[in-house]
C-alpha atoms as a PDB file:
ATOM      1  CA  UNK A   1       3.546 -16.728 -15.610  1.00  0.00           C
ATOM      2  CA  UNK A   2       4.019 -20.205 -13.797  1.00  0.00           C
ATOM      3  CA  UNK A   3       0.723 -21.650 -14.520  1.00  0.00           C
ATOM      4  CA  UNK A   4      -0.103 -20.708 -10.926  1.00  0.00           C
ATOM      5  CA  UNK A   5      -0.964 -17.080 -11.502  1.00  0.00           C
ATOM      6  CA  UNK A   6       2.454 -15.815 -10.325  1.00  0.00           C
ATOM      7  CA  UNK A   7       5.370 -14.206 -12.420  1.00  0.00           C
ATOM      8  CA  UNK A   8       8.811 -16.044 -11.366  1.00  0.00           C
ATOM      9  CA  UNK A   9      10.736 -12.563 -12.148  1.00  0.00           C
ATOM     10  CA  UNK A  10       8.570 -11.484  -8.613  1.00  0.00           C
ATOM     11  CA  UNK A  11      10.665 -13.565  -6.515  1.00  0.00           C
ATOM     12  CA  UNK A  12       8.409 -15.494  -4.647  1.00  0.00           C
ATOM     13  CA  UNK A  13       9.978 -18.463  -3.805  1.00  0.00           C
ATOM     14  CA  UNK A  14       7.684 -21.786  -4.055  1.00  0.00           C
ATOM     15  CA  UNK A  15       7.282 -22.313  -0.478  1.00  0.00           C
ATOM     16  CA  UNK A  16       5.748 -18.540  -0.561  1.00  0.00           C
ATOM     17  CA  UNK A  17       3.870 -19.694  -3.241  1.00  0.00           C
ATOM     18  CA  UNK A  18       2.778 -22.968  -1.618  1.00  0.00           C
ATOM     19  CA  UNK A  19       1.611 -20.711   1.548  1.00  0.00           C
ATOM     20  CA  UNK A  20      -0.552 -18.042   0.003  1.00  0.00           C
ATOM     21  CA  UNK A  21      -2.150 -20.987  -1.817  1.00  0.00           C
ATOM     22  CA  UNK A  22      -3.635 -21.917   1.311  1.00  0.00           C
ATOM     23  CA  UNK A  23      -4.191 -18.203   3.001  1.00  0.00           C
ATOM     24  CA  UNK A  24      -6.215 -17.591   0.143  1.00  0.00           C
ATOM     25  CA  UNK A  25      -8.870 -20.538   0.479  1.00  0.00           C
ATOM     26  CA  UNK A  26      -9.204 -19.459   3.964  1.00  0.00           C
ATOM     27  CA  UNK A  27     -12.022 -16.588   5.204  1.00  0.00           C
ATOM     28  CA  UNK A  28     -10.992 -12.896   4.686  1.00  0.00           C
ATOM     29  CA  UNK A  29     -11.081 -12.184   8.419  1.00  0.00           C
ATOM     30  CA  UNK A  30      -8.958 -15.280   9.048  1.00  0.00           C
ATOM     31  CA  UNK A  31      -6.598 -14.091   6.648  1.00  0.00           C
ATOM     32  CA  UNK A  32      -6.370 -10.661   8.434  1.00  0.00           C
ATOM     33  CA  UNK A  33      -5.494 -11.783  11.726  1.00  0.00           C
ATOM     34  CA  UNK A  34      -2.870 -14.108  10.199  1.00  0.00           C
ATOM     35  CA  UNK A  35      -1.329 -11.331   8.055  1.00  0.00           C
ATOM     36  CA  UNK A  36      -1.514  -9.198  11.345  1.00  0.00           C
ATOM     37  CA  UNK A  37       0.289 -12.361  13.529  1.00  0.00           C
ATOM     38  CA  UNK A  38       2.842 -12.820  10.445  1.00  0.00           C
ATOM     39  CA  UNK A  39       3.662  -9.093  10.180  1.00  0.00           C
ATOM     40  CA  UNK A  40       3.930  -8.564  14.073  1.00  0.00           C
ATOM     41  CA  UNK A  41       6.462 -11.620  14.549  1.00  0.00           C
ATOM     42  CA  UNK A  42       8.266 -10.283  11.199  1.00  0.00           C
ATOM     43  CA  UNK A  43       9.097  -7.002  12.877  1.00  0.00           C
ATOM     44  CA  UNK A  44       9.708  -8.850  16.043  1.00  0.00           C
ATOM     45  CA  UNK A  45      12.347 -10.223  14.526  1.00  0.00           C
ATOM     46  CA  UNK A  46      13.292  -7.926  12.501  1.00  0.00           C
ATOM     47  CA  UNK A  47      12.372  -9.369   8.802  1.00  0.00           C
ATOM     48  CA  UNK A  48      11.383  -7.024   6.152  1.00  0.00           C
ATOM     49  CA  UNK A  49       8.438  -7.877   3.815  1.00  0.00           C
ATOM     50  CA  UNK A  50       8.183  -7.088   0.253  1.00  0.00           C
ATOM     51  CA  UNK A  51       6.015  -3.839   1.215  1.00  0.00           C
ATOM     52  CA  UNK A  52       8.210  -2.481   3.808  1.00  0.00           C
ATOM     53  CA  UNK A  53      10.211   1.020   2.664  1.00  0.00           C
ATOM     54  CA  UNK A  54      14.034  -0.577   1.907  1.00  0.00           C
ATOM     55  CA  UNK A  55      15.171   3.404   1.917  1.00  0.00           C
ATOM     56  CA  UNK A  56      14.809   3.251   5.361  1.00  0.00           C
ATOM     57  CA  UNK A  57      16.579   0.076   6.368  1.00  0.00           C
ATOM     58  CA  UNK A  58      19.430   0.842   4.187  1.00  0.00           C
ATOM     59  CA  UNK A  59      22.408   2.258   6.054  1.00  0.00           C
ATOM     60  CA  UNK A  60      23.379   5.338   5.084  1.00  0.00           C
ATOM     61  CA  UNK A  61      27.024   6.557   3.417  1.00  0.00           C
ATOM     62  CA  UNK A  62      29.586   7.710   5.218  1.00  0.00           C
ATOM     63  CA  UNK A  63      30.249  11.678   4.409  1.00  0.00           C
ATOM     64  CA  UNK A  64      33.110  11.210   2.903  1.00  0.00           C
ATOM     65  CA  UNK A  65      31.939   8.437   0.622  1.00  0.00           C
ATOM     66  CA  UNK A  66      29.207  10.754  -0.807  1.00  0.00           C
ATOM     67  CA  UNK A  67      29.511  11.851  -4.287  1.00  0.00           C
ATOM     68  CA  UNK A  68      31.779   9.050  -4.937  1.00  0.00           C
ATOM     69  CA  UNK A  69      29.972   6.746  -7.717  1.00  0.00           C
ATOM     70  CA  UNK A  70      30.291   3.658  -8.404  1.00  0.00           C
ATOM     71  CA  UNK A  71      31.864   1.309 -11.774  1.00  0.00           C
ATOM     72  CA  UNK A  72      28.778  -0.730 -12.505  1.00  0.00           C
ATOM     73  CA  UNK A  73      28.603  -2.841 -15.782  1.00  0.00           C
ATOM     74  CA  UNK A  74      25.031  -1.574 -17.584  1.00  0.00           C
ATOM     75  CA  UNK A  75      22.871  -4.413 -18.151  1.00  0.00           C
ATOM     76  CA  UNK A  76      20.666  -2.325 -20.948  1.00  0.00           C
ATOM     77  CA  UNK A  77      21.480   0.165 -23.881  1.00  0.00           C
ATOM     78  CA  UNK A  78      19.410   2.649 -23.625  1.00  0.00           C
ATOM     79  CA  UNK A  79      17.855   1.912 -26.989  1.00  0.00           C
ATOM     80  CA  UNK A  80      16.906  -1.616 -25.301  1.00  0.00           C
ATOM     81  CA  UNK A  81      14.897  -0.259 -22.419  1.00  0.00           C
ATOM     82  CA  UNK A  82      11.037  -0.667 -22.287  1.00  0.00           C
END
């Protein structure tokens, strides 16, 4: 953790950071009807949030494509994982 109460391996950049800092010190039904107005213009123009379903937005393979996989250098052993 940061000191603030947020893991940097999240992603949440420190403007993010800076914002929910204030969000939170404000009333919970305030904070609805902001997270409503945020998400609304998001979509509006077409952002994704970290809680939207990226399966979706991802464009999907070409048929031929399929069953093609790809070189990828492994980052882990298998031994090293969790």
């Amino acid at each position: 953790m940061n000191g603030k109460g947020w893991k940097p391996e999240y992603g949440i950049s420190a403007e993010g950071i800076e914002v929910l800092g204030y969000l939170e010190a404000l009333p919970r039904e305030v904070r609805r009807e902001m997270a409503d107005a945020i998400a609304a213009l998001c979509r509006r123009e077409g952002y994704l949030s970290l809680h939207d379903d990226l399966s979706a937005a991802e464009p999907k393979a070409e048929p031929e494509a399929r069953g093609q996989l790809a070189k990828v250098i492994p980052i882990f052993r298998r031994s090293q994982r969790g």
